[in-house]
C-alpha atoms as a PDB file:
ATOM      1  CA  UNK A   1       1.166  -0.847  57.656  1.00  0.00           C
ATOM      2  CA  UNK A   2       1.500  -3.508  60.774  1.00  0.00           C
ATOM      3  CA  UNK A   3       3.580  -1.064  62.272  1.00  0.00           C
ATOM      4  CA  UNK A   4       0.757   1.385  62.204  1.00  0.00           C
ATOM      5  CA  UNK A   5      -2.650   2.000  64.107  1.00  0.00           C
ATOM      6  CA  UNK A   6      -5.540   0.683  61.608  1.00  0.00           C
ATOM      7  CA  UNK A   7      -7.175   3.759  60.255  1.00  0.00           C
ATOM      8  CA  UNK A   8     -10.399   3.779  61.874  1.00  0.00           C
ATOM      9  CA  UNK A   9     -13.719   3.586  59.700  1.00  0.00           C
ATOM     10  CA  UNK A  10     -16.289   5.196  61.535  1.00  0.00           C
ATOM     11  CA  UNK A  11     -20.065   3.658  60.671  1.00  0.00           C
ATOM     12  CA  UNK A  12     -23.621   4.563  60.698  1.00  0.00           C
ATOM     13  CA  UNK A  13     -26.056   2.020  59.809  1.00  0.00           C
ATOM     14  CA  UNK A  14     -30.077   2.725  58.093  1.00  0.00           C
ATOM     15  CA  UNK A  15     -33.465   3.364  59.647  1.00  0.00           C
ATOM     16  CA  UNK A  16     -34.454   1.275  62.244  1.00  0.00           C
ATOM     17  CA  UNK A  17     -31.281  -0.347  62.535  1.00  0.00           C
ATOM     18  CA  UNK A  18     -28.388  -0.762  64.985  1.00  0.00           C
ATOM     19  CA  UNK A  19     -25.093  -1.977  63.901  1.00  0.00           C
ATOM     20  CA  UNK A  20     -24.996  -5.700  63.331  1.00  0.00           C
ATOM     21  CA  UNK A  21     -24.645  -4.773  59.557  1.00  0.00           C
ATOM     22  CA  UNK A  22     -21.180  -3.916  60.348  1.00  0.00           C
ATOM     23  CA  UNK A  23     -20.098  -6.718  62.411  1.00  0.00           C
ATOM     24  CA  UNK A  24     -18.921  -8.945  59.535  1.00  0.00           C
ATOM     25  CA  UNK A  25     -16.852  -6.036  57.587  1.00  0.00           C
ATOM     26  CA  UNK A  26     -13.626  -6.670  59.568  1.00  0.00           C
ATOM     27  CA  UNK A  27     -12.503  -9.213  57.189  1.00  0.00           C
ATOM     28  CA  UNK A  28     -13.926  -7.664  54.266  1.00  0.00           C
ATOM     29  CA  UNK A  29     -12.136  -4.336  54.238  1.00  0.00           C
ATOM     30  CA  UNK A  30      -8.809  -5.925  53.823  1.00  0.00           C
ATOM     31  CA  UNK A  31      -5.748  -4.941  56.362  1.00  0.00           C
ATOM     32  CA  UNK A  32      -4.918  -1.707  58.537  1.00  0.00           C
ATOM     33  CA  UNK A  33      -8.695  -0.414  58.701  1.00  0.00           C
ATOM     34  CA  UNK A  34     -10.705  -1.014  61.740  1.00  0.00           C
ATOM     35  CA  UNK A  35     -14.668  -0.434  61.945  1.00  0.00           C
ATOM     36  CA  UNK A  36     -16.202   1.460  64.789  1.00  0.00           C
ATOM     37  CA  UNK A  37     -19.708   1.635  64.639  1.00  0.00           C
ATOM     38  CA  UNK A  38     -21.817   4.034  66.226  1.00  0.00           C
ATOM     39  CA  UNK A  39     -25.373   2.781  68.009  1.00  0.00           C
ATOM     40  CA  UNK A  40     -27.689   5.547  68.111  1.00  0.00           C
ATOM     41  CA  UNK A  41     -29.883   5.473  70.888  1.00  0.00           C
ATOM     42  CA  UNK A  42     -33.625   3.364  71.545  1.00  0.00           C
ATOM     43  CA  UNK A  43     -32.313   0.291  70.082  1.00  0.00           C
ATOM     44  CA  UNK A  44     -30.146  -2.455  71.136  1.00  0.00           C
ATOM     45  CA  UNK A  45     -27.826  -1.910  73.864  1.00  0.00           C
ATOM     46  CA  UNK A  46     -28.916   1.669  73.960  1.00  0.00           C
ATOM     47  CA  UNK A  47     -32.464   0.604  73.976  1.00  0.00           C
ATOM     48  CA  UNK A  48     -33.628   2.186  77.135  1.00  0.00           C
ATOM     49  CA  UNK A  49     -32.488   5.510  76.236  1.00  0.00           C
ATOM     50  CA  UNK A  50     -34.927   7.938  73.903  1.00  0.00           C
ATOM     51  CA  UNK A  51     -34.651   8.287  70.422  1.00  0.00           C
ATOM     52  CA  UNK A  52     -33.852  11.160  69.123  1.00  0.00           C
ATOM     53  CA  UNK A  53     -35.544  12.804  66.161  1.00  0.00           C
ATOM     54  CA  UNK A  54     -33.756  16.500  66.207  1.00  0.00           C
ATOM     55  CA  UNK A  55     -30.768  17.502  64.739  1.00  0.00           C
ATOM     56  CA  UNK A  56     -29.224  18.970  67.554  1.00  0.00           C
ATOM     57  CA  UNK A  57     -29.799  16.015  69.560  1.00  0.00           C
ATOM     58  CA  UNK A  58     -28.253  13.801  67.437  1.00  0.00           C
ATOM     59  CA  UNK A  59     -24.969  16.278  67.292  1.00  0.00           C
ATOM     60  CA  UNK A  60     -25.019  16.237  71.322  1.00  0.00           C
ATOM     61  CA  UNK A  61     -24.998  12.464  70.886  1.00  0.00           C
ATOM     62  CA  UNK A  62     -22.278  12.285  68.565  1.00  0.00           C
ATOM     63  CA  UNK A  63     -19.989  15.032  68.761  1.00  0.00           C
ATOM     64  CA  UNK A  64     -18.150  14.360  71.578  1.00  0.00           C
ATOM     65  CA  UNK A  65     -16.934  10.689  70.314  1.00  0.00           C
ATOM     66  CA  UNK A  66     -15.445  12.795  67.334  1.00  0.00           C
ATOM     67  CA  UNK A  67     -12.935  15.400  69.450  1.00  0.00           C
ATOM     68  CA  UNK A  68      -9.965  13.730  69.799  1.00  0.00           C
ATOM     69  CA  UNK A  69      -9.884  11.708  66.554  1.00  0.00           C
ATOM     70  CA  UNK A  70      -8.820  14.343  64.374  1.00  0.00           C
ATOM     71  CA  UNK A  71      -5.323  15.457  66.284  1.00  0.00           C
ATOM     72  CA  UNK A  72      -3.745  11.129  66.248  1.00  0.00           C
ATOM     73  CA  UNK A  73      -4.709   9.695  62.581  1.00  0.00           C
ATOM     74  CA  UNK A  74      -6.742  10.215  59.888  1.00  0.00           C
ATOM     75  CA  UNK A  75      -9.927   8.077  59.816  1.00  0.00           C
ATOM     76  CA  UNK A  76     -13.419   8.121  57.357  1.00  0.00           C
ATOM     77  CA  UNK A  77     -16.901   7.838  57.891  1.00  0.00           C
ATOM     78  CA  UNK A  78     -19.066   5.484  56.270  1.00  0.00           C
ATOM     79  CA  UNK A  79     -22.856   6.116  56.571  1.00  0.00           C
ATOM     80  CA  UNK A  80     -25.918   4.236  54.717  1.00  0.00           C
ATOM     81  CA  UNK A  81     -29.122   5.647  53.995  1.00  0.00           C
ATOM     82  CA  UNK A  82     -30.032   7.737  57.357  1.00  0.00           C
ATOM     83  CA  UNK A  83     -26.558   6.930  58.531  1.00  0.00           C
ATOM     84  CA  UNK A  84     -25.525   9.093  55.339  1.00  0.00           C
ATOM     85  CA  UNK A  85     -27.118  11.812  56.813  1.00  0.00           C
ATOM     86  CA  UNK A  86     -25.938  11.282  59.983  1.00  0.00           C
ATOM     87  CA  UNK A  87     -22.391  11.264  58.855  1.00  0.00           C
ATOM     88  CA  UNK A  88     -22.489  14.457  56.522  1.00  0.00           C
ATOM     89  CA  UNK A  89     -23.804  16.637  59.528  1.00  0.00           C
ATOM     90  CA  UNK A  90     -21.533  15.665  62.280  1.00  0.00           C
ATOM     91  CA  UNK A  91     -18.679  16.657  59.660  1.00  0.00           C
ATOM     92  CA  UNK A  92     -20.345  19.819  58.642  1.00  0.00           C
ATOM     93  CA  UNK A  93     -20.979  20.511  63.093  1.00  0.00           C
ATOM     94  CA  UNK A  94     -17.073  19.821  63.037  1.00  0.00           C
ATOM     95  CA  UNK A  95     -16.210  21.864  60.215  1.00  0.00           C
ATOM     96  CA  UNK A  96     -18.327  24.716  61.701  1.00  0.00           C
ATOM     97  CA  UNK A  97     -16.568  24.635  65.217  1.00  0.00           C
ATOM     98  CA  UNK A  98     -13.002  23.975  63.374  1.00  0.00           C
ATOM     99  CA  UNK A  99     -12.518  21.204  64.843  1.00  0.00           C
ATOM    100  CA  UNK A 100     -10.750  18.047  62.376  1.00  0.00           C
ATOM    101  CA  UNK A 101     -12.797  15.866  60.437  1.00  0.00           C
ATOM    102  CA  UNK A 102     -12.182  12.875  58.447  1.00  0.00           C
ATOM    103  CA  UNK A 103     -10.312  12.433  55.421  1.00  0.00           C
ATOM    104  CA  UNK A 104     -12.900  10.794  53.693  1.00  0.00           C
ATOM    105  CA  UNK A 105     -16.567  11.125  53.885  1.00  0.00           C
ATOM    106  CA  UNK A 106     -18.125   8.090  52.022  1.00  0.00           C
ATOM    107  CA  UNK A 107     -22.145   8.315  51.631  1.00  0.00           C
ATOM    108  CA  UNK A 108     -24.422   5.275  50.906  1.00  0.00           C
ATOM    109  CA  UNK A 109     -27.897   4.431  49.755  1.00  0.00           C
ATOM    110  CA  UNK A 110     -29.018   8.033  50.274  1.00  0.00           C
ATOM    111  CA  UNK A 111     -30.178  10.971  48.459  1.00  0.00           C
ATOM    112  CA  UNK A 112     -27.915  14.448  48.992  1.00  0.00           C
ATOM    113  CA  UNK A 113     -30.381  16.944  51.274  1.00  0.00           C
ATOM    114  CA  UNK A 114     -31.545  18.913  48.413  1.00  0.00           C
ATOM    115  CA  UNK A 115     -32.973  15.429  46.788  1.00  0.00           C
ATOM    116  CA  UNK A 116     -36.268  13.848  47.013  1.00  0.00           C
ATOM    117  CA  UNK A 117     -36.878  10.994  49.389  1.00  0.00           C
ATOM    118  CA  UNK A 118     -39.316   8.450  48.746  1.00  0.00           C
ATOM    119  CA  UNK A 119     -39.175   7.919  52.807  1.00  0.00           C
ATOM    120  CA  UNK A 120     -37.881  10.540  54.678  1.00  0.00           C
ATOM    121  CA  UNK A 121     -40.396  13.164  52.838  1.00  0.00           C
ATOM    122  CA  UNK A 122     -43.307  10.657  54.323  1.00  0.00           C
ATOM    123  CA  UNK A 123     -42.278  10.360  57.751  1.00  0.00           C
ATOM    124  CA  UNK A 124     -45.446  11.307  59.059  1.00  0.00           C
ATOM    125  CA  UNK A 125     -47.690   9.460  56.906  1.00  0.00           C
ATOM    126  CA  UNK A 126     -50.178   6.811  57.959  1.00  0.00           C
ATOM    127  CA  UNK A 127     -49.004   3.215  58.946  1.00  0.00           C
ATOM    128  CA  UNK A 128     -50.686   2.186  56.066  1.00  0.00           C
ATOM    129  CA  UNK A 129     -48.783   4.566  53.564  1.00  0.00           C
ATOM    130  CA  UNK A 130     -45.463   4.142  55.644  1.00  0.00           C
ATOM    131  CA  UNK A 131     -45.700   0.281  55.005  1.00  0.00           C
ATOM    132  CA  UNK A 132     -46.758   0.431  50.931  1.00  0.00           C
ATOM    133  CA  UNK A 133     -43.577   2.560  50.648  1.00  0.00           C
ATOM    134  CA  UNK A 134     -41.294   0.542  52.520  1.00  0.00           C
ATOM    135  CA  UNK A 135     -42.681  -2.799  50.516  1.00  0.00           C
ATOM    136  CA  UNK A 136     -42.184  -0.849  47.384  1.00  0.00           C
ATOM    137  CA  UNK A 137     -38.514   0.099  48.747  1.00  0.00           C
ATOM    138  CA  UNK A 138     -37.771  -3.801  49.663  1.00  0.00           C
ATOM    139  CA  UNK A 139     -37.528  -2.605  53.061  1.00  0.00           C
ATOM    140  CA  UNK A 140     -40.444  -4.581  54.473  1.00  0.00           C
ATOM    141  CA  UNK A 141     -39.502  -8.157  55.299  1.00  0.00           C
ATOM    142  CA  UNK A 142     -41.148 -10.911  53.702  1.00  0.00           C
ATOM    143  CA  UNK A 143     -42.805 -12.420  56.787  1.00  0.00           C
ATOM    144  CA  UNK A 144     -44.134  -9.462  58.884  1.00  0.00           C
ATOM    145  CA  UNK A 145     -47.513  -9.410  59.639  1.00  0.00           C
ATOM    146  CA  UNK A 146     -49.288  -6.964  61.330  1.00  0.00           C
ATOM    147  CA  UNK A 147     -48.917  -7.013  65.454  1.00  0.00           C
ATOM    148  CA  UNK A 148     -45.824  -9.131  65.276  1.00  0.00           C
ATOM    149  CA  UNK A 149     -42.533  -8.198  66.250  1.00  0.00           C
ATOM    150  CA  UNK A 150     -41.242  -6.166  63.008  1.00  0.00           C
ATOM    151  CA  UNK A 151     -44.349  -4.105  63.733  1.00  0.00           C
ATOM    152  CA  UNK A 152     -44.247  -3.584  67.677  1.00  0.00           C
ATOM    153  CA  UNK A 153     -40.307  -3.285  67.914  1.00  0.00           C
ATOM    154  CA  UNK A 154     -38.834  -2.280  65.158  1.00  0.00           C
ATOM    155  CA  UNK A 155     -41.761   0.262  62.419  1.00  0.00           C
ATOM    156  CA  UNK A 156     -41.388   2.440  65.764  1.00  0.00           C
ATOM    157  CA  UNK A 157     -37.867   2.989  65.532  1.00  0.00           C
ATOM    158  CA  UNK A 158     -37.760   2.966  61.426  1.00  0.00           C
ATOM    159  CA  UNK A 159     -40.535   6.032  62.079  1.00  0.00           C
ATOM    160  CA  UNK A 160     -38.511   7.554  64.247  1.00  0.00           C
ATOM    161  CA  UNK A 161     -35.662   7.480  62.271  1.00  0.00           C
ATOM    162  CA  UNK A 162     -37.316   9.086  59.455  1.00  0.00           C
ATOM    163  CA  UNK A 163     -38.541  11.874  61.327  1.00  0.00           C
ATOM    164  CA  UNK A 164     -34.675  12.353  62.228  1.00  0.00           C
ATOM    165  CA  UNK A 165     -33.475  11.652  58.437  1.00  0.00           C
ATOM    166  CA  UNK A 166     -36.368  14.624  57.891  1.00  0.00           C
ATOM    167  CA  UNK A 167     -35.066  17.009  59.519  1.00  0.00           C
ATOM    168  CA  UNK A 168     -31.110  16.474  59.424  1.00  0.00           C
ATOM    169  CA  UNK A 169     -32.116  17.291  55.598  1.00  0.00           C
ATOM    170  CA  UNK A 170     -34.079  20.047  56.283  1.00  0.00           C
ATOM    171  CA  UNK A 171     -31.460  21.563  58.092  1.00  0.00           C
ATOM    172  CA  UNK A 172     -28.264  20.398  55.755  1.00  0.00           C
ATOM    173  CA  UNK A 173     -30.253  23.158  53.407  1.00  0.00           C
ATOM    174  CA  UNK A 174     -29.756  25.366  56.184  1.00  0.00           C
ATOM    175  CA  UNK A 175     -26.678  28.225  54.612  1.00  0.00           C
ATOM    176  CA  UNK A 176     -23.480  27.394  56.471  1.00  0.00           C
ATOM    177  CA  UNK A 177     -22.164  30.028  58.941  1.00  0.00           C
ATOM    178  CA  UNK A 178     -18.696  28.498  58.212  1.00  0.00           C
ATOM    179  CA  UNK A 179     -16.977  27.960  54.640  1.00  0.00           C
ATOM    180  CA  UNK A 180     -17.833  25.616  52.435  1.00  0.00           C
ATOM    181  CA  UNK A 181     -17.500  22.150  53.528  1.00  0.00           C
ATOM    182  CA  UNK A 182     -13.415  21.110  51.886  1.00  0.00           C
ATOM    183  CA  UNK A 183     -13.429  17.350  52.241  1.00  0.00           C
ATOM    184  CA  UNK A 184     -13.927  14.648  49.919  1.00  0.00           C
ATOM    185  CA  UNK A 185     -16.642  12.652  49.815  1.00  0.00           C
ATOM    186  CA  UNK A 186     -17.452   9.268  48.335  1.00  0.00           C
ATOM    187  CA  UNK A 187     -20.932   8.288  47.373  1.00  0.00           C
ATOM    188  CA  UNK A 188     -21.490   4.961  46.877  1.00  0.00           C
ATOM    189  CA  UNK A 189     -24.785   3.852  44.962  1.00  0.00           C
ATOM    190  CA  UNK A 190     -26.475   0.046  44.565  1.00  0.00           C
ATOM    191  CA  UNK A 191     -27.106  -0.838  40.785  1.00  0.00           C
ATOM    192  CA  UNK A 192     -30.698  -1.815  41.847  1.00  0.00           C
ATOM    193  CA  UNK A 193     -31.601   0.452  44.692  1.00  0.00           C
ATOM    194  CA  UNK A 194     -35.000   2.460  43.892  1.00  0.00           C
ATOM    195  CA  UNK A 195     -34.200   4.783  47.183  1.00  0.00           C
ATOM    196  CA  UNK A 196     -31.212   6.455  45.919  1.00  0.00           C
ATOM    197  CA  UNK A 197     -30.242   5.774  42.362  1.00  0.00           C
ATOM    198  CA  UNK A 198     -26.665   6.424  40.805  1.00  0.00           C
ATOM    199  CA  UNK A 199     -27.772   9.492  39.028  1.00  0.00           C
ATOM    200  CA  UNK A 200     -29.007  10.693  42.562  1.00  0.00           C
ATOM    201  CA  UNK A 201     -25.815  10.251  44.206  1.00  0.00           C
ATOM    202  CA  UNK A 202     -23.886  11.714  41.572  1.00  0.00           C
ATOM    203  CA  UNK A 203     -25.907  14.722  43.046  1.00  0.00           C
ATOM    204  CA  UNK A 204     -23.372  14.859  46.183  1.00  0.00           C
ATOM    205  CA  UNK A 205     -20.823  16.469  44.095  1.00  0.00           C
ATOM    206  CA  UNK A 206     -22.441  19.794  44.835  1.00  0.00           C
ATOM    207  CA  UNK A 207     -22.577  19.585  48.663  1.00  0.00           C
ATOM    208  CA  UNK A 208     -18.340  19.669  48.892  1.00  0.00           C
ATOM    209  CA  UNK A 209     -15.622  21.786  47.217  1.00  0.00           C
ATOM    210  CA  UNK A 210     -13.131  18.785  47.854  1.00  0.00           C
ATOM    211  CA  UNK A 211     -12.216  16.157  45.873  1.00  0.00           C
ATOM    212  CA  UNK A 212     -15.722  13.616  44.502  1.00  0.00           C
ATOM    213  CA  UNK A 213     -16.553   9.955  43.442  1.00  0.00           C
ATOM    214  CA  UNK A 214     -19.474   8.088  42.726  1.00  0.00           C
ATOM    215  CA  UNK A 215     -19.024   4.584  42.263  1.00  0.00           C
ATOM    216  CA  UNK A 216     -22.271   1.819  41.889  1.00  0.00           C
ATOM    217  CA  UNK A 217     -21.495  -1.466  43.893  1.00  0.00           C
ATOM    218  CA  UNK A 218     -24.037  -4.423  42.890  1.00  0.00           C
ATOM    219  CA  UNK A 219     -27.233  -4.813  45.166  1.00  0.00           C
ATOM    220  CA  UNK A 220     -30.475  -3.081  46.048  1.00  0.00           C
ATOM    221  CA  UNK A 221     -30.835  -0.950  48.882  1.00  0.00           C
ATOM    222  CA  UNK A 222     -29.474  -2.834  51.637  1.00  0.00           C
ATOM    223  CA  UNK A 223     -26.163  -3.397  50.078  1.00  0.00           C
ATOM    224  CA  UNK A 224     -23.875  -2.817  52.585  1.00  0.00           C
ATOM    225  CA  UNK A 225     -24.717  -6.524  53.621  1.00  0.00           C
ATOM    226  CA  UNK A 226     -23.060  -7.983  50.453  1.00  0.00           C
ATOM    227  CA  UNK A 227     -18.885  -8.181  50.058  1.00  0.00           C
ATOM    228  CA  UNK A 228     -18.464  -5.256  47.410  1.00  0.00           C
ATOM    229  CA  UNK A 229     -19.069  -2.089  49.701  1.00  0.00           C
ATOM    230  CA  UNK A 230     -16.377  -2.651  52.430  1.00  0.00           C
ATOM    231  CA  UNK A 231     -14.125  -3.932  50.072  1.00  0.00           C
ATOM    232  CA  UNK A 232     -14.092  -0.761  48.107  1.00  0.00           C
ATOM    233  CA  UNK A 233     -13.670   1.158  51.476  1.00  0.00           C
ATOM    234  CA  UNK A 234     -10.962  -0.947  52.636  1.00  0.00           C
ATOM    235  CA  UNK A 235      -9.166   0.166  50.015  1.00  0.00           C
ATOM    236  CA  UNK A 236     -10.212   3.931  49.824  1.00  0.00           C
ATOM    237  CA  UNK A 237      -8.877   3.583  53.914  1.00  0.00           C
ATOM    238  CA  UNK A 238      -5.856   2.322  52.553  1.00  0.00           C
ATOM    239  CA  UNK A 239      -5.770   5.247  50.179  1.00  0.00           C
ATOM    240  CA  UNK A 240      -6.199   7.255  52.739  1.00  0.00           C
ATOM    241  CA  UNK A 241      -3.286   6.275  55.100  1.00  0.00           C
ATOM    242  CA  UNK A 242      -0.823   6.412  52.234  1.00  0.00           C
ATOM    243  CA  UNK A 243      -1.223  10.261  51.380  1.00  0.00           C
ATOM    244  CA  UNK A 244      -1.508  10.845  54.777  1.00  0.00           C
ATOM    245  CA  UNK A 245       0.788  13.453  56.129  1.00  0.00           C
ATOM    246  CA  UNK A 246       3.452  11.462  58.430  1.00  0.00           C
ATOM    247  CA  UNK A 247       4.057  12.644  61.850  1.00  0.00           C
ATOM    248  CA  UNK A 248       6.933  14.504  62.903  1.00  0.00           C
ATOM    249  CA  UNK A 249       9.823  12.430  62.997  1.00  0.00           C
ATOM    250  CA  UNK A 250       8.366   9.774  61.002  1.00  0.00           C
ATOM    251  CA  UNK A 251      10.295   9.091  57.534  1.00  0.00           C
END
């Protein structure tokens, strides 16, 4: 596998996030799989751009990063939580204009679009209902106190995101004007995450006719910080490069 170009992992991070949670996964993953994360816009280096909160925006964003991967090596998509979402609809907009897609979809920490969400259905509640959920979910840090920095910089984005997570499943329910969506997916649950339980993402077996897993990785609903998620990507990547077809002229 030296020999070889590192299958590339391709990452989405959560609500309100940017991609820092993926910085550390390099030596986690194991060898021949490289991370490329992708920054949505409105928050760190992309912070002067607008968010975007439509579906069709978000393909527009992300599309075009995806139309030469498909034709050199296969790669996989991670996403977690919104980035879930994120990841299943840029394959389905690539499926629809037959264009490649990865070999692996691998889904995190999220619901499938047909699912209840605890956040995502509330996106346009109060502040004061937004914030009791998210300190129910554990996603409301310890410290922040209302008019501080968590609250100015960063429940903006998090609503934002919501509203985007909101409608990227309201239009995954959308019918398909292509076939059914072929490739396999991996959903990936925390034993203690209240968001998106095990039994939940056993419920992403219906949105593909390829092969499906569901395997539970220890944590809550941020687990994608701890060692046992990219580890068991690394080796689905790894997986992935061995049943790869080999190029022409390649024994």
């Amino acid at each position: 596998m030296s020999d070889e170009r590192p299958v590339r992992l391709h990452c989405f991070a959560h609500a309100g996030a940017g991609v820092s949670a993926f910085y550390g996964w390099g030596p986690r993953l194991g060898p021949g799989v490289e991370t490329v994360p992708h920054l949505l816009p409105g928050r760190e280096r992309r912070r002067s751009e607008p968010r975007l909160t439509r579906p069709a925006d978000l393909l527009a964003d992300q599309l075009p990063r995806f139309t030469g991967e498909g034709g050199e090596a296969p790669y996989l998509m991670y996403g977690h939580s919104l980035g879930a979402l994120v990841a299943y609809s840029v394959t389905r907009a690539l499926h629809e204009a037959g264009l490649p897609g990865p070999a692996l979809l691998v889904v995190g920490a999220c619901p499938p679009p047909d699912e209840l969400s605890a956040l995502a259905d509330q996106c346009r509640a109060g502040d004061e209902e937004l914030l009791r959920l998210l300190g129910e979910a554990g996603a409301l840090p310890a410290r922040a106190r209302p008019g501080d920095f968590w609250h100015q910089a960063v429940l903006p984005v998090l609503r934002d995101d919501l509203v985007l997570a909101h409608e990227l499943r309201t239009a995954a329910r959308e019918p398909s004007p292509a076939r059914p969506l072929a490739v396999p997916v991996l959903a990936v649950a925390g034993a203690d995450d209240p968001l998106a339980r095990p039994a939940a993402m056993e419920r992403w077996r219906s949105w593909t006719t390829g092969p499906f897993a569901v395997r539970t990785v220890p944590g809550d609903h941020f687990f994608l910080r701890g060692h046992d998620l990219p580890r068991l990507v690394g080796r689905a990547a790894r997986v992935v490069r061995r049943l790869a077809p080999q190029p022409a002229g390649v024994r």
